[in-house]
Structure formats: structure tokens, C-alpha cells
Protein backbone atom coordinates (compact mmCIF):
# COMPACT_ATOMS: atom_id res chain seq x y z
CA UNK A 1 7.58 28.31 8.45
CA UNK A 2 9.46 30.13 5.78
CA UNK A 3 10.84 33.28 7.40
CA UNK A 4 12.32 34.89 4.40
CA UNK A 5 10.44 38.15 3.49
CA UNK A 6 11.14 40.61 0.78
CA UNK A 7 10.25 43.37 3.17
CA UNK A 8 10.07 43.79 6.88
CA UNK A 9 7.81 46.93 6.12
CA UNK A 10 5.30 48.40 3.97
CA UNK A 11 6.68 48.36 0.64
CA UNK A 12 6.75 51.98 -1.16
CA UNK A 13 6.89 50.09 -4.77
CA UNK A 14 4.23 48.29 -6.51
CA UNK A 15 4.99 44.30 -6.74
CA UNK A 16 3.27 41.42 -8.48
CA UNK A 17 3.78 37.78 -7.72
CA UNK A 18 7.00 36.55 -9.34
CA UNK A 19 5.61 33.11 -10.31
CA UNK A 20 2.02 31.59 -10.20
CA UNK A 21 -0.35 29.74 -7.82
CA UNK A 22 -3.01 27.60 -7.79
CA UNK A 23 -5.60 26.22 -5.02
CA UNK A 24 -8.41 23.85 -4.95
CA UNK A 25 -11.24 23.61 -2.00
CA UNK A 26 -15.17 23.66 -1.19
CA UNK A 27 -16.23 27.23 -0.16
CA UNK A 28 -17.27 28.13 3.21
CA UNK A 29 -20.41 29.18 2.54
CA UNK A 30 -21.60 27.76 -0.50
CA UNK A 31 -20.46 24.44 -0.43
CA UNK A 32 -19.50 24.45 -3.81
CA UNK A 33 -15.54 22.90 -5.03
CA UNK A 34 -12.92 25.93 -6.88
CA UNK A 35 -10.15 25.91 -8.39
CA UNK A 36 -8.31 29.41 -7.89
CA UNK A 37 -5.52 30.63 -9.89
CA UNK A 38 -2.93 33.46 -9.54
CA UNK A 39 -0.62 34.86 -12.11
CA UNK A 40 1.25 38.06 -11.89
CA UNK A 41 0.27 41.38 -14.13
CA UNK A 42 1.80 44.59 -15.10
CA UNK A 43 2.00 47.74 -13.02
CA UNK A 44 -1.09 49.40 -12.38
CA UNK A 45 -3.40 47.17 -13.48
CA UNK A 46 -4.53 45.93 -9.79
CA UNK A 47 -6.02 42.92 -8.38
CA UNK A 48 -8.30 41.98 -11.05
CA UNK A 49 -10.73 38.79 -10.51
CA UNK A 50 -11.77 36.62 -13.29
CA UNK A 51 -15.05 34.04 -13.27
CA UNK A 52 -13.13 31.59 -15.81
CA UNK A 53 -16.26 29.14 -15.61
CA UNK A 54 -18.67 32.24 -16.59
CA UNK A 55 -19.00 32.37 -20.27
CA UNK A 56 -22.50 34.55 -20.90
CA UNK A 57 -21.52 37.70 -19.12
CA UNK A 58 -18.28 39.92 -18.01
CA UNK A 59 -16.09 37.23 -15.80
CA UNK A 60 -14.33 40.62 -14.74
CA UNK A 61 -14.12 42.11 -11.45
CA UNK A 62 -12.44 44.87 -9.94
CA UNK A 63 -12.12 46.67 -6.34
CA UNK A 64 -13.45 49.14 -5.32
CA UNK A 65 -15.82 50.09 -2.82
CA UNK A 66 -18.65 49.37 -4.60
CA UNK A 67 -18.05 46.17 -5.82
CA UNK A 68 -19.04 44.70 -2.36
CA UNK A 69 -22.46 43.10 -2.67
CA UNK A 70 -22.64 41.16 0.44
CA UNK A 71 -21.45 41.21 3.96
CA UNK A 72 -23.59 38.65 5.92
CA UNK A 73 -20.56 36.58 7.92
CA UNK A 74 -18.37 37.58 4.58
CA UNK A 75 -17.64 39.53 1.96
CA UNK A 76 -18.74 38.89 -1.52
CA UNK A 77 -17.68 41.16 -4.43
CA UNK A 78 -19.58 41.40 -7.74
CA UNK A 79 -19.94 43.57 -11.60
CA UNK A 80 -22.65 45.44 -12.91
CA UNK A 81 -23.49 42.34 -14.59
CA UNK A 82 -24.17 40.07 -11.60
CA UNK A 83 -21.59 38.33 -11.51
CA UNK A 84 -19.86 37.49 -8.05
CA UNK A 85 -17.45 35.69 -6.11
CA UNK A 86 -17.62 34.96 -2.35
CA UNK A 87 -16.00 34.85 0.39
CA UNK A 88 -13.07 37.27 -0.99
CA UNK A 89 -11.68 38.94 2.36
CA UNK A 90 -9.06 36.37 3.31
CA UNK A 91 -7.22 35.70 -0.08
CA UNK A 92 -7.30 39.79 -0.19
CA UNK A 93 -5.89 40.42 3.40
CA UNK A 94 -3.12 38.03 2.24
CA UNK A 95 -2.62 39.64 -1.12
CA UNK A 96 -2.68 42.84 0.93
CA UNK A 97 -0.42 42.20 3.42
CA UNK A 98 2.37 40.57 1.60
CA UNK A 99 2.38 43.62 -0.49
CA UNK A 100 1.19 42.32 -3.63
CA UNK A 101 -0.42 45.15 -5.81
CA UNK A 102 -1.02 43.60 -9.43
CA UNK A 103 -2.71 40.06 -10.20
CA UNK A 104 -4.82 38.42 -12.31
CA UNK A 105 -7.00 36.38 -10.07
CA UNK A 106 -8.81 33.85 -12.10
CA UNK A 107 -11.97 31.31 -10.60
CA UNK A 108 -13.64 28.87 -11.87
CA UNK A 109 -16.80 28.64 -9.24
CA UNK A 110 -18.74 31.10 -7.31
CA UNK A 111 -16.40 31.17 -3.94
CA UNK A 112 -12.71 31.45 -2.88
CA UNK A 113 -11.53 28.17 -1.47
CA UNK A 114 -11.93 27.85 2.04
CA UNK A 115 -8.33 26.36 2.58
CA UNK A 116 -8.32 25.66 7.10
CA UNK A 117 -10.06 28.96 7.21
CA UNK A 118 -7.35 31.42 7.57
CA UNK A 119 -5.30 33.10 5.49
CA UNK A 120 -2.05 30.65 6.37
CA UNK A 121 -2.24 28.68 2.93
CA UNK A 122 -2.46 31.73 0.64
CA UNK A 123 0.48 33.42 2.85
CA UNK A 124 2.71 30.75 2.32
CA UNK A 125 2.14 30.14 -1.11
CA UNK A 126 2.78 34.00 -1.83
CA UNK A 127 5.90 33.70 0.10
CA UNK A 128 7.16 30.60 -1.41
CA UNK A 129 6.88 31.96 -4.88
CA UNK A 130 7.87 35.44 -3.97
CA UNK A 131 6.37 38.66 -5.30
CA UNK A 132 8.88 41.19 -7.96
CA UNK A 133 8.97 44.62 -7.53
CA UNK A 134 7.83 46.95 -10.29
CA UNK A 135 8.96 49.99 -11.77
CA UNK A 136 5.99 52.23 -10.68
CA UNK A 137 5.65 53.34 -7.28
CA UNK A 138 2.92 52.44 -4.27
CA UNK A 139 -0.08 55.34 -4.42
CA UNK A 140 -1.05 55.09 -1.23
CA UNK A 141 -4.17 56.74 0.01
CA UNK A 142 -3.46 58.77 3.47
CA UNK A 143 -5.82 59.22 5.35
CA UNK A 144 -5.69 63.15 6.60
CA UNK A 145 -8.96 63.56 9.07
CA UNK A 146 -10.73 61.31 10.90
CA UNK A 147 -13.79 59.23 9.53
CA UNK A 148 -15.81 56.96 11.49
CA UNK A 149 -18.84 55.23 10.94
CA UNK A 150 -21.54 54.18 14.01
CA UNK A 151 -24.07 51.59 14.03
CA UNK A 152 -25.64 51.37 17.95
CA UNK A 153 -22.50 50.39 20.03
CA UNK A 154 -20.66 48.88 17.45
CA UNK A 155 -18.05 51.45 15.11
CA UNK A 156 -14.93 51.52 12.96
CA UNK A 157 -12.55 54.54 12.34
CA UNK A 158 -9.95 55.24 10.25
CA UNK A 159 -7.65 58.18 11.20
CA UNK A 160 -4.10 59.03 10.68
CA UNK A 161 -0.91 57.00 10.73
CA UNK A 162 2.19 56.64 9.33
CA UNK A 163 1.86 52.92 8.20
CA UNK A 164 -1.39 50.56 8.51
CA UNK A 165 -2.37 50.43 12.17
CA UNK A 166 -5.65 48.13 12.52
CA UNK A 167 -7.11 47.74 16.31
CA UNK A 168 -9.77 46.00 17.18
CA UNK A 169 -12.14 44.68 20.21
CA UNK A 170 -15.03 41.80 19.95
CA UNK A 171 -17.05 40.71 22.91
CA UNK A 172 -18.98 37.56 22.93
CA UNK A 173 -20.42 37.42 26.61
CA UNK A 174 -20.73 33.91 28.27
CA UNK A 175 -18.56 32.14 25.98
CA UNK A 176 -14.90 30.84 25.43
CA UNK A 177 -14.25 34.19 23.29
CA UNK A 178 -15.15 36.92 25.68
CA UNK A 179 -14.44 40.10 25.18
CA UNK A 180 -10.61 40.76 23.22
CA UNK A 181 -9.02 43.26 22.03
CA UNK A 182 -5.38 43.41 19.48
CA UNK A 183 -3.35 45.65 18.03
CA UNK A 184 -0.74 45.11 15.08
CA UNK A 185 0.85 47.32 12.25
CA UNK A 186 0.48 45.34 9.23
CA UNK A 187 3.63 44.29 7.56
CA UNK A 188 4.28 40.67 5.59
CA UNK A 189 6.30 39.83 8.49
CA UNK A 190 4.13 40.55 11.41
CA UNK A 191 1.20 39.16 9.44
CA UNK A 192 2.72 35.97 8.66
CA UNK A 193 3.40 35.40 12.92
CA UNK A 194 0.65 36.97 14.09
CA UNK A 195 -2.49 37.09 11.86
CA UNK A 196 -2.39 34.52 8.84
CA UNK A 197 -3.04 31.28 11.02
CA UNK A 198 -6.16 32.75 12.81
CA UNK A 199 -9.23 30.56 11.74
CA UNK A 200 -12.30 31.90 11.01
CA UNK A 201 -14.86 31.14 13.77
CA UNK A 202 -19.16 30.22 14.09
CA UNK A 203 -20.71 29.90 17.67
CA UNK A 204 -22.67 26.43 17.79
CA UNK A 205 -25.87 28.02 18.33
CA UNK A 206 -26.05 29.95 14.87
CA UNK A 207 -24.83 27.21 12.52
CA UNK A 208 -29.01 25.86 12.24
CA UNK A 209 -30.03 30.06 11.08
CA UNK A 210 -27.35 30.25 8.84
CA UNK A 211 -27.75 26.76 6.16
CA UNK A 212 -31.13 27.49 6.89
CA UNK A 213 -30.07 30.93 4.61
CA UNK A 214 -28.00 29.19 2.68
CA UNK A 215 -24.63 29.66 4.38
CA UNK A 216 -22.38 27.86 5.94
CA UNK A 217 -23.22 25.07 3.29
CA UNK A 218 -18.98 24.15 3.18
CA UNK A 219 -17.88 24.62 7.15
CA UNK A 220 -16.99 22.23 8.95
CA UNK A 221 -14.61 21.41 12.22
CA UNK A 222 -11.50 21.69 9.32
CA UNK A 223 -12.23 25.09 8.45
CA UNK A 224 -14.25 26.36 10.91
CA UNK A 225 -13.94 27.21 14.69
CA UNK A 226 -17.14 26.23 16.31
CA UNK A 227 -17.34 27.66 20.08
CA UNK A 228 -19.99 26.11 22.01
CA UNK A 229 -20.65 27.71 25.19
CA UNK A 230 -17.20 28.19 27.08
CA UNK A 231 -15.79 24.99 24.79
CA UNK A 232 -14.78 24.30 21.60
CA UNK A 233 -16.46 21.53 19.38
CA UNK A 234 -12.93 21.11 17.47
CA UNK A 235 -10.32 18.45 18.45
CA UNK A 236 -7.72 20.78 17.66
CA UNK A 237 -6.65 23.31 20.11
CA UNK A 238 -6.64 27.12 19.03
CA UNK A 239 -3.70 28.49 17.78
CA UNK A 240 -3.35 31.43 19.99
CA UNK A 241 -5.47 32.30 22.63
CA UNK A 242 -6.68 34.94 21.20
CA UNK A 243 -7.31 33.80 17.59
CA UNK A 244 -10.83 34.78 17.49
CA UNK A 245 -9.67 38.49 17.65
CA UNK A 246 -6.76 37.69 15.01
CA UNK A 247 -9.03 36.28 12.99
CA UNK A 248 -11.17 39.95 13.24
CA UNK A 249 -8.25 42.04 12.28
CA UNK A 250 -7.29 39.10 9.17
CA UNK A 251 -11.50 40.04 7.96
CA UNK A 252 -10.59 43.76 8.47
CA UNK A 253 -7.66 43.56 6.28
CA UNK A 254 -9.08 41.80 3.49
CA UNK A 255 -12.14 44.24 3.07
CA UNK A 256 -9.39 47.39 3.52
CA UNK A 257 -8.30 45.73 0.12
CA UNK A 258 -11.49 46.82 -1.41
CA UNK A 259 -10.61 50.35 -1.25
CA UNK A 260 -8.48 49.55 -4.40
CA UNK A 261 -5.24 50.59 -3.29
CA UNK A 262 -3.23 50.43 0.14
CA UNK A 263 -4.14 52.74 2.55
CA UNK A 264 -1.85 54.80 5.17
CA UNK A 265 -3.76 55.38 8.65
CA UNK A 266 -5.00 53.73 11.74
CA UNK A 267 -7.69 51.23 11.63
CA UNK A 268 -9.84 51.04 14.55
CA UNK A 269 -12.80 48.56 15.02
CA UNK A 270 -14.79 47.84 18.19
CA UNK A 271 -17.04 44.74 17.65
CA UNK A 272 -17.90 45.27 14.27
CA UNK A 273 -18.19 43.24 11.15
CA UNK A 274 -17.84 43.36 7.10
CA UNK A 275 -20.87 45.81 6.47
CA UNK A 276 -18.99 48.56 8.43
CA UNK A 277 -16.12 48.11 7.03
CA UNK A 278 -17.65 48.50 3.95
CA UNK A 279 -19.35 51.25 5.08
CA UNK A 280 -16.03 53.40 6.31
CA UNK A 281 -14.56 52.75 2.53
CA UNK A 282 -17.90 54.24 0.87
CA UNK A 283 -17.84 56.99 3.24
CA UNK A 284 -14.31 57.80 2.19
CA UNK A 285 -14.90 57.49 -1.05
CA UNK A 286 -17.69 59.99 -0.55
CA UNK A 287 -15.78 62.38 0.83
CA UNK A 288 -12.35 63.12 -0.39
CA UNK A 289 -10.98 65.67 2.17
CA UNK A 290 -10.58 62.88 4.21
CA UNK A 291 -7.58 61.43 2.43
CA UNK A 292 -4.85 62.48 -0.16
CA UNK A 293 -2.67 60.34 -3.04
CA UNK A 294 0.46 59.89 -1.32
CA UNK A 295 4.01 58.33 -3.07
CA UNK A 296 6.71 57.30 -0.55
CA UNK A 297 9.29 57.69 -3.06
């Protein structure tokens, strides 16, 4: 793997990708082929999605908060005009991660591109091409009092830090995954070894519930972990031992993405999923003595 980064650390200027990308694949949800495209932009424009195959309506689509319009087993991200792409969170916790501020993000279908289900592919590709730094600096939003968010025994937090701290804990009793728990401060570096690889993961016994609501359409043992009982139904063996976890914190990363720009405190999850994630951002956004704008520079 390609070990040269262009920052061990969070990086206090914006960046954009320095050349572009392109990816083709089936979604994981909707079954349905993509072809995704990445170019770089000027400063402060953002990550900015485009629907290149929807012609009738705004293709455009920005982050925020609100622009989540999904969360069952993923995130999907939509306009006031209805239009939406799925299955956003790992493409953004790569974009995130490497430290890549400002693209244009152009689709042509209704889902991101499954790739092996990880984040690896995207990674890769963002540090083969490389991202260039900008003249304008990083606005980071600090967090500056706790906020947490509580739905029966499962929560998420967000308190302060001096980087991006994300912790979190799943427990899937009687099975291979059991209960885990991980810890990592995000940098491109530390992603790249420990998070990017982790595949996303389905127990065997929910796959019938879910294409019966219209999900799951695309997985399959290639992008897909399925965990039957204490085995796996995949010839392949995990990449860590713990990738089910990984995989968590590469989820929680990608929907920290949609609070539109990077965010310095300590993310702490304990067997939650994409709607409470969601639901810490539009609590934040809700309350603003919770956080400050913050320059490094």
C-alpha cells in the first residue's frame, strides 16, 4: 500500500484533490450500476454532489445536517427537490479523512458504488492522485460542551478534543462479532492502516427483511460481510479481527462529514447507528453554544 501521505495529522488548510477520479460499481442497496466522478474545486465551495443522469430537477446536493433523508443500514442524502443519492457515508469518511475539503462529486445513478464495501478503494485512489492545499484556511467547528443524544441503551456524544477522537462499542450477543469496542484519532495516516479496509457487514438472518424492503438489492459475499451465527458465510477471512467495529467508526466518520465542515472533539458511540449520528449533528446545529468556528492558523 502506498504509504506516502501529505499529512501525518489533521490538516489546518483547506485542500482539494490535485487530479481527478473515477469509479464504476452496483450499489449496495439498490442494486443499481454508477459511475462516480471526482474533480477538484475552489476553496470554500465544499463537497458538492451532482446527479449528472438527473435532468428535470436540481442534480445539486450539499451537506449539511439536513440533507440526510435516510438512515436505515445507511445514509442517504437528498435536496429540497427529491433528489438523492445513497449510500454516501463511506466515500465521505474517505473524503473526510484524507483531508479533502472542496470537490465536485458528480453521479450518474441513485447510489455510490459499493467498491469491496469499505472505504479502501476510494482511499487509495485519493492518495494516488494526491490532494493540493489551498490558500484559505480549515474552519473547524470545536466542539466547547458536551452534547449527547440517547435512544434506550444505545447513545453517541461529542465532547471536547484537540483533534477528531471517535470511540466506539457494538455488541452482537451469540455471534462471531460480540461485543467490541476501538478507539482511533482520525488522521489520513491512521485511517489508511486502521479503518479504510474494514468491510461493511449483514448478519445472515436479516438479509430475507431487508430485499424484502428493498435493500440489500446489490450485496453480496464481495462486498458484504455476512456473519452467520459464530461463522462467516465469506471464503475470505476478515481483515482484522475486529473489523466489524472498524467498520462502525469508518460509518461514523462518513456521517461526521455531514456536518459540512471538519469538526474538533471526541466522538463517542456505544452501539449505535446512522440515525444517531444524525441526530447528534441536528442537535448541534440546534444549539450553537455547544461549539465555536475555530482556525488553526
Amino acid at each position: 500500500m502506498n504509504d506516502q501521505y501529505p499529512f501525518s495529522t489533521l490538516p489546518v488548510w483547506q485542500h482539494t484533490l490535485a487530479g481527478p477520479l473515477s469509479f464504476e460499481g452496483v450499489g449496495l442497496h439498490l442494486g443499481v450500476p454508477a459511475r462516480l466522478s471526482l474533480s477538484g474545486t475552489a476553496a470554500n465551495t465544499g463537497l458538492v454532489f451532482r446527479r449528472t443522469d438527473v435532468q428535470d430537477k436540481n442534480p445539486l446536493i450539499t451537506l449539511y445536517p439536513g440533507a440526510v433523508c435516510q438512515t436505515r443500514r445507511g445514509t442517504s442524502i437528498g435536496n429540497v427537490d427529491g433528489v438523492t443519492i445513497a449510500t454516501a457515508e463511506h466515500l465521505l469518511a474517505a473524503l473526510y479523512a484524507c483531508g479533502v475539503d472542496n470537490a465536485c462529486i458528480d453521479l450518474h445513478g441513485p447510489e455510490i458504488p459499493a467498491m469491496d464495501g469499505s472505504a479502501l478503494d476510494f482511499a487509495r485512489s485519493i492518495v494516488r492522485v494526491g490532494v493540493q492545499q489551498q490558500s484559505s484556511p480549515r474552519r473547524f467547528m470545536e466542539i466547547i460542551e458536551p452534547v449527547e443524544v440517547l435512544d434506550d441503551a444505545k447513545s453517541v456524544r461529542l465532547e471536547p478534543f484537540g483533534g477528531l477522537q471517535i470511540e466506539a462499542r457494538i455488541n452482537y450477543p451469540k455471534t462471531l462479532i460480540g461485543d467490541q469496542m476501538y478507539q482511533i484519532e482520525v488522521n489520513p495516516k491512521g485511517f489508511m492502516r486502521e479503518i479504510a479496509s474494514a468491510r461493511t457487514f449483514v448478519l445472515a438472518q436479516e438479509i430475507s427483511a431487508l430485499r424484502e424492503a428493498d435493500l440489500a438489492l446489490g450485496g453480496s459475499l464481495d462486498n458484504c460481510i455476512v456473519v452467520d451465527g459464530m461463522t462467516l458465510q465469506n471464503k475470505t477471512e476478515l481483515r482484522f479481527k475486529d473489523e466489524f467495529v472498524r467498520h462502525k467508526i469508518l460509518d461514523i466518520l462518513g456521517d461526521l462529514a455531514l456536518a459540512g465542515a471538519p469538526i474538533l472533539g471526541r466522538f463517542i458511540s456505544d452501539c449505535a447507528g446512522h440515525a444517531l449520528n444524525n441526530a447528534l449533528l441536528q442537535a448541534m446545529a440546534r444549539d450553537r453554544k455547544k461549539w465555536r468556528w475555530t482556525e488553526l492558523v
